[in-house]
N, C-alpha and C. Protein backbone atom coordinates (compact mmCIF):
# COMPACT_ATOMS: atom_id res chain seq x y z
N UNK A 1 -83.45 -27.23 23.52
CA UNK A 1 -84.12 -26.35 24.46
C UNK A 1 -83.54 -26.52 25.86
N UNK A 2 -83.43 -28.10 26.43
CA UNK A 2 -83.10 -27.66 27.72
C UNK A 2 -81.91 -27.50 27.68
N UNK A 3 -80.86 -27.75 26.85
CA UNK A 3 -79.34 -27.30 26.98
C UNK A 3 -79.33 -25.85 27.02
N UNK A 4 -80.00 -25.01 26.02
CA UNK A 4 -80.04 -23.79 26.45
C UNK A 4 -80.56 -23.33 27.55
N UNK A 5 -81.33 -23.92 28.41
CA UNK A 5 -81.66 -23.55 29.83
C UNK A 5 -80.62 -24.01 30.42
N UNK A 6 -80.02 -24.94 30.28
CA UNK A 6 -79.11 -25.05 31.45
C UNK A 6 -77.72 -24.04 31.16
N UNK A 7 -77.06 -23.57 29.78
CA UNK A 7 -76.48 -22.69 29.28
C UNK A 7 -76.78 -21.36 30.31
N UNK A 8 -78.05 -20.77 30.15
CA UNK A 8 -78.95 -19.57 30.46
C UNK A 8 -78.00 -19.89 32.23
N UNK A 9 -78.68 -20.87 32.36
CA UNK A 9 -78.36 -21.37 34.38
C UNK A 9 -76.93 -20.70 35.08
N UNK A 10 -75.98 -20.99 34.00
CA UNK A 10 -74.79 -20.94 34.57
C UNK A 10 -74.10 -19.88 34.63
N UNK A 11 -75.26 -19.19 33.47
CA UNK A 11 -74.45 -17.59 33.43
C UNK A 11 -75.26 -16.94 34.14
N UNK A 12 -76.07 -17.29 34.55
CA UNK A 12 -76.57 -16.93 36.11
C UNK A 12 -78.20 -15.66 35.68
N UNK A 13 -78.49 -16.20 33.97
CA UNK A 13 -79.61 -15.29 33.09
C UNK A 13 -80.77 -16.54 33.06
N UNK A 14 -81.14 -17.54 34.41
CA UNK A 14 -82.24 -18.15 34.40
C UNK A 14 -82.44 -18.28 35.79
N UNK A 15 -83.70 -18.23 36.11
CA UNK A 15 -84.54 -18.38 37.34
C UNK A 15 -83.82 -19.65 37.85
N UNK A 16 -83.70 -19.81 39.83
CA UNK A 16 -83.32 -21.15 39.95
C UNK A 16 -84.51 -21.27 40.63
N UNK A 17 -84.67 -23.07 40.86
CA UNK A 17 -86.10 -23.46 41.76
C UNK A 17 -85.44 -24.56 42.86
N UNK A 18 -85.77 -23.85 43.54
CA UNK A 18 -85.80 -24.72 45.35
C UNK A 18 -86.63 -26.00 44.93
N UNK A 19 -85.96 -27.05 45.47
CA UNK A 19 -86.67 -28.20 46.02
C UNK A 19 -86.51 -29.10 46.86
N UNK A 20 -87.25 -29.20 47.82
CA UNK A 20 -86.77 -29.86 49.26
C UNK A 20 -86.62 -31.51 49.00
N UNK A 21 -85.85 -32.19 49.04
CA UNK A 21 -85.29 -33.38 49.04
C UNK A 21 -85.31 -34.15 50.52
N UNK A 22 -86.31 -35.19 50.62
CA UNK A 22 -86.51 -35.59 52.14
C UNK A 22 -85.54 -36.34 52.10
N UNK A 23 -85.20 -37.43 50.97
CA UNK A 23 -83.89 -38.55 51.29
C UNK A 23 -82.57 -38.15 51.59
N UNK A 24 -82.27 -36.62 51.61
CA UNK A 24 -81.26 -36.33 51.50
C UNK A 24 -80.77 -36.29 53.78
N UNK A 25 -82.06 -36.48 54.64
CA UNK A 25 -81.44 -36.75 55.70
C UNK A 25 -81.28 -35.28 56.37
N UNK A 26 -80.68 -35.55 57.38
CA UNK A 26 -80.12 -34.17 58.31
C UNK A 26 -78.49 -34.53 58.24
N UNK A 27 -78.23 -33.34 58.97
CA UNK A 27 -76.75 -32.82 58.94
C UNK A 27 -76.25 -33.31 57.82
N UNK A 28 -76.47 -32.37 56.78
CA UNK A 28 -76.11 -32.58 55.78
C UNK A 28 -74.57 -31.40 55.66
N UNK A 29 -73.42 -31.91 55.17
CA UNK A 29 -72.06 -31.03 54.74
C UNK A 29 -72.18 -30.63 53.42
N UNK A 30 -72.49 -31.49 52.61
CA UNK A 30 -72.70 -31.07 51.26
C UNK A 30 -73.44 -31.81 50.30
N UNK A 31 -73.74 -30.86 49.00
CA UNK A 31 -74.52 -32.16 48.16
C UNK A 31 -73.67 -31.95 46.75
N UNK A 32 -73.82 -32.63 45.76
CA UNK A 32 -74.08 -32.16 44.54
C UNK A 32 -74.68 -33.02 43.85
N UNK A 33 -75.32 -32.14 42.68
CA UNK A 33 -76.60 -32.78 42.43
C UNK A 33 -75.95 -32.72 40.70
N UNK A 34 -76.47 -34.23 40.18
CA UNK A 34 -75.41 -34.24 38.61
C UNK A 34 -76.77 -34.43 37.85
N UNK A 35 -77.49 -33.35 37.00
CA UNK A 35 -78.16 -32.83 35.96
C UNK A 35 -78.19 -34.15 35.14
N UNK A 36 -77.37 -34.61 34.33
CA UNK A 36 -77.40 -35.53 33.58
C UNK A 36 -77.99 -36.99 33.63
N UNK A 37 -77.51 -37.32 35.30
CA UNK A 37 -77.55 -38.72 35.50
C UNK A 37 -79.36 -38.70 36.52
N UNK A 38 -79.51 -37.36 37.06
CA UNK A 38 -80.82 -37.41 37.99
C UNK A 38 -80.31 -37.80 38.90
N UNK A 39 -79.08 -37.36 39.85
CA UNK A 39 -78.70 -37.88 40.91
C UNK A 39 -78.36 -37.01 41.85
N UNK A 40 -78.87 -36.95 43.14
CA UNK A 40 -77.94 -36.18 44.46
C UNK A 40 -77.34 -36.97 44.97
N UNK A 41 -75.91 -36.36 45.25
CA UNK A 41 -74.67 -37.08 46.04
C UNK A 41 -75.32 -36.35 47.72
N UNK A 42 -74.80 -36.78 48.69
CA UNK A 42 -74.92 -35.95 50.22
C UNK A 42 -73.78 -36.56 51.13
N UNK A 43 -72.65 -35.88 50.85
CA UNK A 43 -72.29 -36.41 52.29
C UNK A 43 -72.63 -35.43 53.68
N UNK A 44 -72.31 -36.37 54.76
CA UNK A 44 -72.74 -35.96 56.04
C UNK A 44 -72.19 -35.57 57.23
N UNK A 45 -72.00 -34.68 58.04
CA UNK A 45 -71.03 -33.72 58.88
C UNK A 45 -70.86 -34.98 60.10
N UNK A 46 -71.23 -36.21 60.31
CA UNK A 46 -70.64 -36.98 60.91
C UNK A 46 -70.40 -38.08 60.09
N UNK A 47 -69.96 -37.92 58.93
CA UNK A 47 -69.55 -39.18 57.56
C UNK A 47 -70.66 -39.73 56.78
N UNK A 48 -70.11 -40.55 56.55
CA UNK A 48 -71.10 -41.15 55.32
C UNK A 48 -71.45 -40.37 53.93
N UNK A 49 -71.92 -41.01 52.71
CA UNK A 49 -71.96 -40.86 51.62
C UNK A 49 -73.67 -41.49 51.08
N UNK A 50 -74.49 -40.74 50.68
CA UNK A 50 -75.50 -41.49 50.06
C UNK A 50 -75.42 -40.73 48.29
N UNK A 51 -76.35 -41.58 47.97
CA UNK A 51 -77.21 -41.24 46.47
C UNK A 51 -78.57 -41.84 46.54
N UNK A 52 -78.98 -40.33 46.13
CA UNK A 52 -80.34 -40.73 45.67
C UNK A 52 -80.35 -40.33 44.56
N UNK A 53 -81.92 -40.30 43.92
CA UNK A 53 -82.50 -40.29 42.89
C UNK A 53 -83.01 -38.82 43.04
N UNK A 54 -83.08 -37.86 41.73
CA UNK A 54 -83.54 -36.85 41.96
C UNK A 54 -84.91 -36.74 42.08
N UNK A 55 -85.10 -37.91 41.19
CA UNK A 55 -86.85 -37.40 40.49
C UNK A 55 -87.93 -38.28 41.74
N UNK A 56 -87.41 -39.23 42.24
CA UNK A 56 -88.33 -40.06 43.22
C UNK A 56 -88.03 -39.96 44.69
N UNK A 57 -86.61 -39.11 44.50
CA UNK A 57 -86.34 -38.81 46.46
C UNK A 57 -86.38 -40.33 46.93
N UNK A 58 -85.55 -41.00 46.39
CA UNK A 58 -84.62 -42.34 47.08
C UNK A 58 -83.99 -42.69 47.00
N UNK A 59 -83.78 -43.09 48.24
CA UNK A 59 -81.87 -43.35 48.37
C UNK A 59 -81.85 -44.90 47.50
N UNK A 60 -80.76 -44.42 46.62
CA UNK A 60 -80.11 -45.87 45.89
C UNK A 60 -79.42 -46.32 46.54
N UNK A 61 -78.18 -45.92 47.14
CA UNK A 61 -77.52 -46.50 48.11
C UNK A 61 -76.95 -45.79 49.08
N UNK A 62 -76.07 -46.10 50.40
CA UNK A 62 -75.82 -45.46 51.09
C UNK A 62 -74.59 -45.69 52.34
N UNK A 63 -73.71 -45.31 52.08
CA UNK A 63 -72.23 -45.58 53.24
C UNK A 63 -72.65 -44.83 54.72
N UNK A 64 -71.93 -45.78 55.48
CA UNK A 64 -72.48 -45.47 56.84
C UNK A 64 -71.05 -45.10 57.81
N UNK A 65 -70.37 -44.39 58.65
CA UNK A 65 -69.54 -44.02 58.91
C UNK A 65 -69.00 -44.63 60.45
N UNK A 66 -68.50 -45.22 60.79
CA UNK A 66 -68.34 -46.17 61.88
C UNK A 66 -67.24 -45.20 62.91
């Protein structure tokens, strides 16, 4: 079932859902978020690299840009 939702996802024949992520910080450049593992990547428009957790919105770890 959910492989076929995520199938449905990509061909662009399933609803998407917003969800606001507080760990993910400000000035954010980009994210990606990996389905499998429950993880958002973020890096940040003045550096750095975090991961969080999708499902609990916390940062596992996090690079800091000097």
């Amino acid at each position: 079932q959910r492989r076929l939702q995520i199938e449905r996802g990509w061909r662009g024949q399933a609803p998407s859902v917003a969800r606001e992520l507080n760990s993910t910080g400000k000035f954010v450049h980009r994210m990606k978020v990996d389905q499998k593992e429950n993880l958002v990547m973020t890096t940040r428009h003045y550096g750095g690299l975090s991961v969080a957790d999708y499902n609990t919105d916390r940062v596992l770890w996090t690079t800091v840009s000097r």
